[in-house]
Protein backbone atom coordinates (compact mmCIF):
# COMPACT_ATOMS: atom_id res chain seq x y z
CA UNK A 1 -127.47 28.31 -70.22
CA UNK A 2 -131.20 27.04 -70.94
CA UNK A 3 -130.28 23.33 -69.74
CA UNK A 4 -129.00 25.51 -66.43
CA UNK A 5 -132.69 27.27 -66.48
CA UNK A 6 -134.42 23.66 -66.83
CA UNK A 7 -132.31 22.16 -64.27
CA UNK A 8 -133.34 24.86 -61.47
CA UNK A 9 -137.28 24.74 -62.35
CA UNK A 10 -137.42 21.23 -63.05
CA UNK A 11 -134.92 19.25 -61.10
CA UNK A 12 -134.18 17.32 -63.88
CA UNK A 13 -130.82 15.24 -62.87
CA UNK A 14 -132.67 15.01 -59.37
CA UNK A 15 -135.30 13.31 -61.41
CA UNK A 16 -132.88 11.21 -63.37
CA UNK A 17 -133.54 12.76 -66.57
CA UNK A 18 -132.54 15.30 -69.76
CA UNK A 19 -133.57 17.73 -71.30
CA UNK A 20 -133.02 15.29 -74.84
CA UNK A 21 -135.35 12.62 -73.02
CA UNK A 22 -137.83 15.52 -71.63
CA UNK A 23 -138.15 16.59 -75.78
CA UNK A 24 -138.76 13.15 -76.95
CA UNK A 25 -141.39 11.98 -74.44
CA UNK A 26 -142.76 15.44 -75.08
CA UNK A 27 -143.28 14.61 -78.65
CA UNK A 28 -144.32 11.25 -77.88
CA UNK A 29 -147.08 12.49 -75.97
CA UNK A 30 -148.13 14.64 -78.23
CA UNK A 31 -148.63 11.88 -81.03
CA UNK A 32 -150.82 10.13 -78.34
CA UNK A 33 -152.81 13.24 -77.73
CA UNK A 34 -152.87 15.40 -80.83
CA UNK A 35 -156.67 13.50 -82.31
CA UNK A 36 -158.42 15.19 -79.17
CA UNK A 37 -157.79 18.33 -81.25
CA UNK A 38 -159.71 16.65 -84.01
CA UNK A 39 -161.94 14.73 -81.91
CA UNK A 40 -163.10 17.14 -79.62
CA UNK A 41 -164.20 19.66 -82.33
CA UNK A 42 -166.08 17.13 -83.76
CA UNK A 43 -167.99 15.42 -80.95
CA UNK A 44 -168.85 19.65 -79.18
CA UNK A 45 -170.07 21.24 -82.35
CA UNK A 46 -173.12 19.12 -82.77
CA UNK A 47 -174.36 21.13 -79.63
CA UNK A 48 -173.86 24.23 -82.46
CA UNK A 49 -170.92 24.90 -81.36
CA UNK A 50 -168.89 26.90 -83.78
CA UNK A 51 -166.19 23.85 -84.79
CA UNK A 52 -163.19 26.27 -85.82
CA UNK A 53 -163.27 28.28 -82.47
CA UNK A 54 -163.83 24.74 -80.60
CA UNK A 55 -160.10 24.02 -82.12
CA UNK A 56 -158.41 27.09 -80.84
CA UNK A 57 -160.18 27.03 -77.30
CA UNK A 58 -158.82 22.94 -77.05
CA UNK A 59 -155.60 23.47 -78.02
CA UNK A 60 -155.48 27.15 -75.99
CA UNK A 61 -156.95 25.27 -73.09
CA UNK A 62 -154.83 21.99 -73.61
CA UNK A 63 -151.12 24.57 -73.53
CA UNK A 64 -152.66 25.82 -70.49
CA UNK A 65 -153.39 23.41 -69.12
CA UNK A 66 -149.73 21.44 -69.47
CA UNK A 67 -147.95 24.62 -68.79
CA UNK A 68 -149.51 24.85 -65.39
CA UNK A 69 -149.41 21.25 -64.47
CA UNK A 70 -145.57 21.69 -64.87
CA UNK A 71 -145.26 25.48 -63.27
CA UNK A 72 -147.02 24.22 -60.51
CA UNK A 73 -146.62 20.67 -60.01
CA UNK A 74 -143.64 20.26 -61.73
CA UNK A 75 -145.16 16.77 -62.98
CA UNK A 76 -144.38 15.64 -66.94
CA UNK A 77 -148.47 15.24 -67.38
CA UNK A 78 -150.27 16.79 -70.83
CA UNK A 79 -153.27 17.84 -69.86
CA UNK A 80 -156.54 17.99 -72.28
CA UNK A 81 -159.92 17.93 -73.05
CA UNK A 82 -161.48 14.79 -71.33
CA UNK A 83 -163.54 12.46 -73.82
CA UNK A 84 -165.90 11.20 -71.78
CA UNK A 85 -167.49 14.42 -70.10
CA UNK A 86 -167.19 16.17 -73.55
CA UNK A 87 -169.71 13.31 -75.23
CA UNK A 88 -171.66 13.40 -71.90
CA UNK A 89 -172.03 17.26 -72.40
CA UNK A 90 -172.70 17.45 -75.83
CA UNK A 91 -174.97 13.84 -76.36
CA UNK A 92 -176.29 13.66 -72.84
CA UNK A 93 -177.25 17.29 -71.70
CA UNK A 94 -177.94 19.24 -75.24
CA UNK A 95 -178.90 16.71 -77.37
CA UNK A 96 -180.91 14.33 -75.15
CA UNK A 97 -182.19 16.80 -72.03
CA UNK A 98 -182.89 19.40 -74.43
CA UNK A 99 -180.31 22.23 -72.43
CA UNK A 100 -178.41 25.40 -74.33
CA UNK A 101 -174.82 24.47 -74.67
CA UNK A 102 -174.29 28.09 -72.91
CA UNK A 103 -175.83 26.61 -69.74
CA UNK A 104 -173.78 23.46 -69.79
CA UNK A 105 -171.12 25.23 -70.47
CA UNK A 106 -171.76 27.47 -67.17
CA UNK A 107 -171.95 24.14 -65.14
CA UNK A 108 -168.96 23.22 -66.47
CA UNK A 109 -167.52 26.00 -65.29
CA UNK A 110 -168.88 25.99 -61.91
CA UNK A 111 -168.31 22.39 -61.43
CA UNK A 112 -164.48 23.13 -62.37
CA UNK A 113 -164.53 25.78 -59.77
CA UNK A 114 -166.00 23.37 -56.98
CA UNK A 115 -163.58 20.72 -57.70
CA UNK A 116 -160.19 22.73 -57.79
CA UNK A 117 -161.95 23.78 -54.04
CA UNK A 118 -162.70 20.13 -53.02
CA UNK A 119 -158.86 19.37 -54.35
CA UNK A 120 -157.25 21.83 -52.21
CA UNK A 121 -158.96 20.51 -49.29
CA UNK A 122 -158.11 16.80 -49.94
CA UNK A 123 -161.78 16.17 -49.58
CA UNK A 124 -161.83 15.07 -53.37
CA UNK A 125 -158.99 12.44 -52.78
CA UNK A 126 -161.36 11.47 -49.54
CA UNK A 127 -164.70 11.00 -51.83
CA UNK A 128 -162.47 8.92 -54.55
CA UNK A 129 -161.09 6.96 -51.45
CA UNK A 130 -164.56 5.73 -50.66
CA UNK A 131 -165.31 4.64 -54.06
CA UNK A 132 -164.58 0.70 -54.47
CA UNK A 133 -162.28 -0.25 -57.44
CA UNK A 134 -164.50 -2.25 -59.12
CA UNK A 135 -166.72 0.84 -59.52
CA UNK A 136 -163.63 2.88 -60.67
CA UNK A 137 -162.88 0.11 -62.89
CA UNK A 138 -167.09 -0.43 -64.15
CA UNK A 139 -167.32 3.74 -64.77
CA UNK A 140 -164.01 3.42 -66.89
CA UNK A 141 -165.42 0.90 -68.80
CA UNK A 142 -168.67 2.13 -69.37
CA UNK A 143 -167.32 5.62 -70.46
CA UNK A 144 -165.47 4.09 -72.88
CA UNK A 145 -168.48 2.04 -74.41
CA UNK A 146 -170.48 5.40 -74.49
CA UNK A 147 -167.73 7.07 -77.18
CA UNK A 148 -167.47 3.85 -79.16
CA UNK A 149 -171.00 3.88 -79.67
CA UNK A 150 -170.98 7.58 -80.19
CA UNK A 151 -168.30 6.88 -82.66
CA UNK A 152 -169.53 4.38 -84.59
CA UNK A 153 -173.00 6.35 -84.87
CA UNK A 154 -171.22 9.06 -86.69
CA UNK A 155 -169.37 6.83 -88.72
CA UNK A 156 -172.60 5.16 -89.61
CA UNK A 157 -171.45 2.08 -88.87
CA UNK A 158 -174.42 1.53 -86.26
CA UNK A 159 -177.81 3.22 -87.19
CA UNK A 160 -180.87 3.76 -85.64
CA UNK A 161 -183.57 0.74 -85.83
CA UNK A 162 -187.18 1.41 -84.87
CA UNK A 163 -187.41 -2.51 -83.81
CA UNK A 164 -184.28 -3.36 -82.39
CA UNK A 165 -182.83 0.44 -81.41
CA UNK A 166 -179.84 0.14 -83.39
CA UNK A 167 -178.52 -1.94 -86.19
CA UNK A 168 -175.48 -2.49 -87.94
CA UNK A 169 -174.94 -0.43 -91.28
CA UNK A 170 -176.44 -2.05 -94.45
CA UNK A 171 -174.41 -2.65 -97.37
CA UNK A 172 -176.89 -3.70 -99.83
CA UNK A 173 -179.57 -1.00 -98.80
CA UNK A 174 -176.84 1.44 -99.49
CA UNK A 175 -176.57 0.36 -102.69
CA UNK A 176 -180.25 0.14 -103.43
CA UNK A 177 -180.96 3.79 -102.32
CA UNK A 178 -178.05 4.90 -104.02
CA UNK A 179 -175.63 6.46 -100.99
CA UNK A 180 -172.81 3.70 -100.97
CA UNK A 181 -170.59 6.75 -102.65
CA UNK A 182 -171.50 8.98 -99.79
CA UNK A 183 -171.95 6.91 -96.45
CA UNK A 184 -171.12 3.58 -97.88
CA UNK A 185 -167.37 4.75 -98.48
CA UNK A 186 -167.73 6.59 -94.94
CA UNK A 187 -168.23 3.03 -93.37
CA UNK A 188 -165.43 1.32 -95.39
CA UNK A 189 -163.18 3.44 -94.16
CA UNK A 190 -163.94 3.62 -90.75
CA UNK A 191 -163.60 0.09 -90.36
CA UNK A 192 -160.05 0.35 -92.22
CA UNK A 193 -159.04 2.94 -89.38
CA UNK A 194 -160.43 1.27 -86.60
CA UNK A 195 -158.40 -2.02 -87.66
CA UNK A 196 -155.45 0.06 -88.40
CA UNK A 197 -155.82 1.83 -85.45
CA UNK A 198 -155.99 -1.67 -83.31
CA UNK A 199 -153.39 -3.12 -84.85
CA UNK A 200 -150.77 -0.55 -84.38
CA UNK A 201 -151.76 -0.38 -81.06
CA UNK A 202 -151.22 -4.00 -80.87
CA UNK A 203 -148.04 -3.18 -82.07
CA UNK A 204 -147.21 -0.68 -79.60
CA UNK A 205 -146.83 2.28 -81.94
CA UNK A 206 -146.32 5.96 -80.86
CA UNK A 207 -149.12 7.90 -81.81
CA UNK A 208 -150.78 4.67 -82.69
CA UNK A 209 -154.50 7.29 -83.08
CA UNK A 210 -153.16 10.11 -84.64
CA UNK A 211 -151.52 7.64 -87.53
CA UNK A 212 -155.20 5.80 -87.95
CA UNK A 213 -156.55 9.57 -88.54
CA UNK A 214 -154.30 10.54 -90.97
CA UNK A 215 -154.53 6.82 -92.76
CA UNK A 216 -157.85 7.14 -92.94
CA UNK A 217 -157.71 10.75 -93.97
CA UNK A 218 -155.92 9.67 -96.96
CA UNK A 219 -157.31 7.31 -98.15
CA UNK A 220 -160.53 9.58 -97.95
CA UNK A 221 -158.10 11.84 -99.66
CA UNK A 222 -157.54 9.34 -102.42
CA UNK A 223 -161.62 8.05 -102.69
CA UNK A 224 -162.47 11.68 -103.20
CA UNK A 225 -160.34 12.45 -105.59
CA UNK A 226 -161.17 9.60 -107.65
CA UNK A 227 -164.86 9.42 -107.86
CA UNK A 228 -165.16 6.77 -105.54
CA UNK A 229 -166.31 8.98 -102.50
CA UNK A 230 -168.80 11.83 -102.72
CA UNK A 231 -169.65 14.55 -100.25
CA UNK A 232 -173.07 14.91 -99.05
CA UNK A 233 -174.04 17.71 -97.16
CA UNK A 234 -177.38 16.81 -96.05
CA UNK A 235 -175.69 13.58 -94.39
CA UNK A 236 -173.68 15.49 -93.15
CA UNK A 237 -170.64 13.78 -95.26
CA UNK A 238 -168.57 16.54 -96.26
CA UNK A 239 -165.31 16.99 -98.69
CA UNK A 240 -162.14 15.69 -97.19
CA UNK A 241 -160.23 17.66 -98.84
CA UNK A 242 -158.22 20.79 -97.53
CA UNK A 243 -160.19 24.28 -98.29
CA UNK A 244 -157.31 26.97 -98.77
CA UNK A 245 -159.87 29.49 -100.90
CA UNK A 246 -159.21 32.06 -97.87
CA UNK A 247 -155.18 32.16 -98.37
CA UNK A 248 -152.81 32.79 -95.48
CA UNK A 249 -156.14 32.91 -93.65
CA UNK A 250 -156.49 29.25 -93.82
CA UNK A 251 -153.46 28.81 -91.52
CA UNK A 252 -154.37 31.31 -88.63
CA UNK A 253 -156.45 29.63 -85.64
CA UNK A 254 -160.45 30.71 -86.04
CA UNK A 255 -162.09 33.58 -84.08
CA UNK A 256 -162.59 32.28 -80.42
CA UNK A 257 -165.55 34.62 -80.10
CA UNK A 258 -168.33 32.86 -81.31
CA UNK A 259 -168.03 30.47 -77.94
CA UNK A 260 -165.72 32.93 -75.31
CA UNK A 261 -167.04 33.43 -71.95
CA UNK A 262 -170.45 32.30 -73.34
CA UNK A 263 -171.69 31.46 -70.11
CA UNK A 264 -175.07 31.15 -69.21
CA UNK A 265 -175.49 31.86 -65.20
CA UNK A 266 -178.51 32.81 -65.43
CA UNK A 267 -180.42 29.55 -64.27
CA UNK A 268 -177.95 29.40 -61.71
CA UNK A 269 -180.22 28.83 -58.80
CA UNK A 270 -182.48 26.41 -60.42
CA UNK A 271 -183.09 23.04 -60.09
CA UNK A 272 -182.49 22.33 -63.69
CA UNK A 273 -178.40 23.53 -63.27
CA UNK A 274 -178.36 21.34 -60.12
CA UNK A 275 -179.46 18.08 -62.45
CA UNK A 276 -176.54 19.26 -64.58
């Protein structure tokens, strides 16, 4: 009866494919996906973003997201946060331009709201027409470069450098002021995920990501618990380890609230909300 329902909305034989095969590339997809619901959290709440309702919105937004690409499309695409305009948002227009997240948030929105017009009259597809592929390509790339260096900033692996801008991450200094238990160990195993991460990869492992964050969750796990790792706040290096002091509460998603229709349309008309 429900593979007769899934037939009729999703054309599945027409499509040469089963329901079986639908659940498995389902679940495949989400092993790709699932570290944007870490990731996303993580790289939004340095805006001051409340981090527990930025997991419920992505993975509220992410369902509905998927759910309407295949009401409406009928297309097997997951759907989710994007990485690049998330770092852009948060490192680019708060951070660096000095903007409330509530306005970028706003021209988020409205920028949404202009391209699902410019999509349903094709003119979107006729702008991304015009662009040449090597630009396509060179914007990929450079995106990409922008979250590894994000990345490896709050992994500490790069730091700041008054001479030079940035620098790579100093062992021996660490040792000398007395924070290789703190951001030391945070660098050691970053570079152990990364190089787990690339070699499964290599490999051509599902969920290649998701595994390198839960390795390296471990093993922070494990450096915690004996000695070897120790949270500091003021680094913002915190404990690793799960918090379950609030009971069944600990399981429930957070309170959206704090970040809900926080909009801030009130600079609208400026020039300011243009630039962003």
């Amino acid at each position: 009866m429900q593979e007769g329902i899934l037939e009729k909305v999703f054309h599945l034989k027409e499509n040469g494919t089963t329901v079986r095969t639908e659940l498995m590339a389902g679940l495949t997809t989400f092993m790709t996906m699932a570290y944007i619901l870490a990731v996303n959290p993580s790289i939004l709440s340095v805006t001051g973003m409340d981090k527990g309702a930025l997991l419920t919105v992505t993975a509220l937004a992410s369902c509905i997201a998927t759910l309407m690409m295949a009401a409406f499309a009928n297309y097997p695409f997951a759907l989710s946060a994007g990485m690049g305009l998330n770092a852009y948002f948060a490192f680019t227009v708060v951070k660096q331009m000095g903007y409330s997240w509530e306005m970028a948030l706003a021209a988020v929105f409205v920028e949404g709201v202009i391209f699902i017009v410019m999509s349903l009259t094709n003119i979107r597809q006729a702008i991304f027409n015009t662009i040449p592929l090597s630009m396509k390509q060179a914007v990929s790339v450079g995106i990409g470069l922008f979250i590894a260096l994000i990345g490896l900033f709050n992994a500490h692996v790069i730091v700041a450098n008054p001479a030079t801008k940035i620098a790579l991450f100093s062992f021996k200094q660490s040792l000398l002021d007395g924070t290789f238990h703190s951001v030391g160990i945070t660098v050691v195993l970053s570079l152990i995920g990364i190089l787990a991460t690339g070699i499964m990869m290599a490999k051509n492992i599902k969920g290649n990501i998701l595994w390198g964050i839960l390795l390296t969750w471990l093993l922070g796990v494990v450096c915690e618990l004996t000695g070897l790792y120790v949270p500091n706040p003021k680094l913002g290096l915190f404990s690793v380890l799960p918090d379950f002091s609030a009971g069944v509460a600990s399981f429930l998603p957070a309170d959206p609230s704090p970040i809900f229709l926080k909009l801030d349309l009130s600079r609208a008309a400026s020039l300011d909300f243009l630039v962003v």
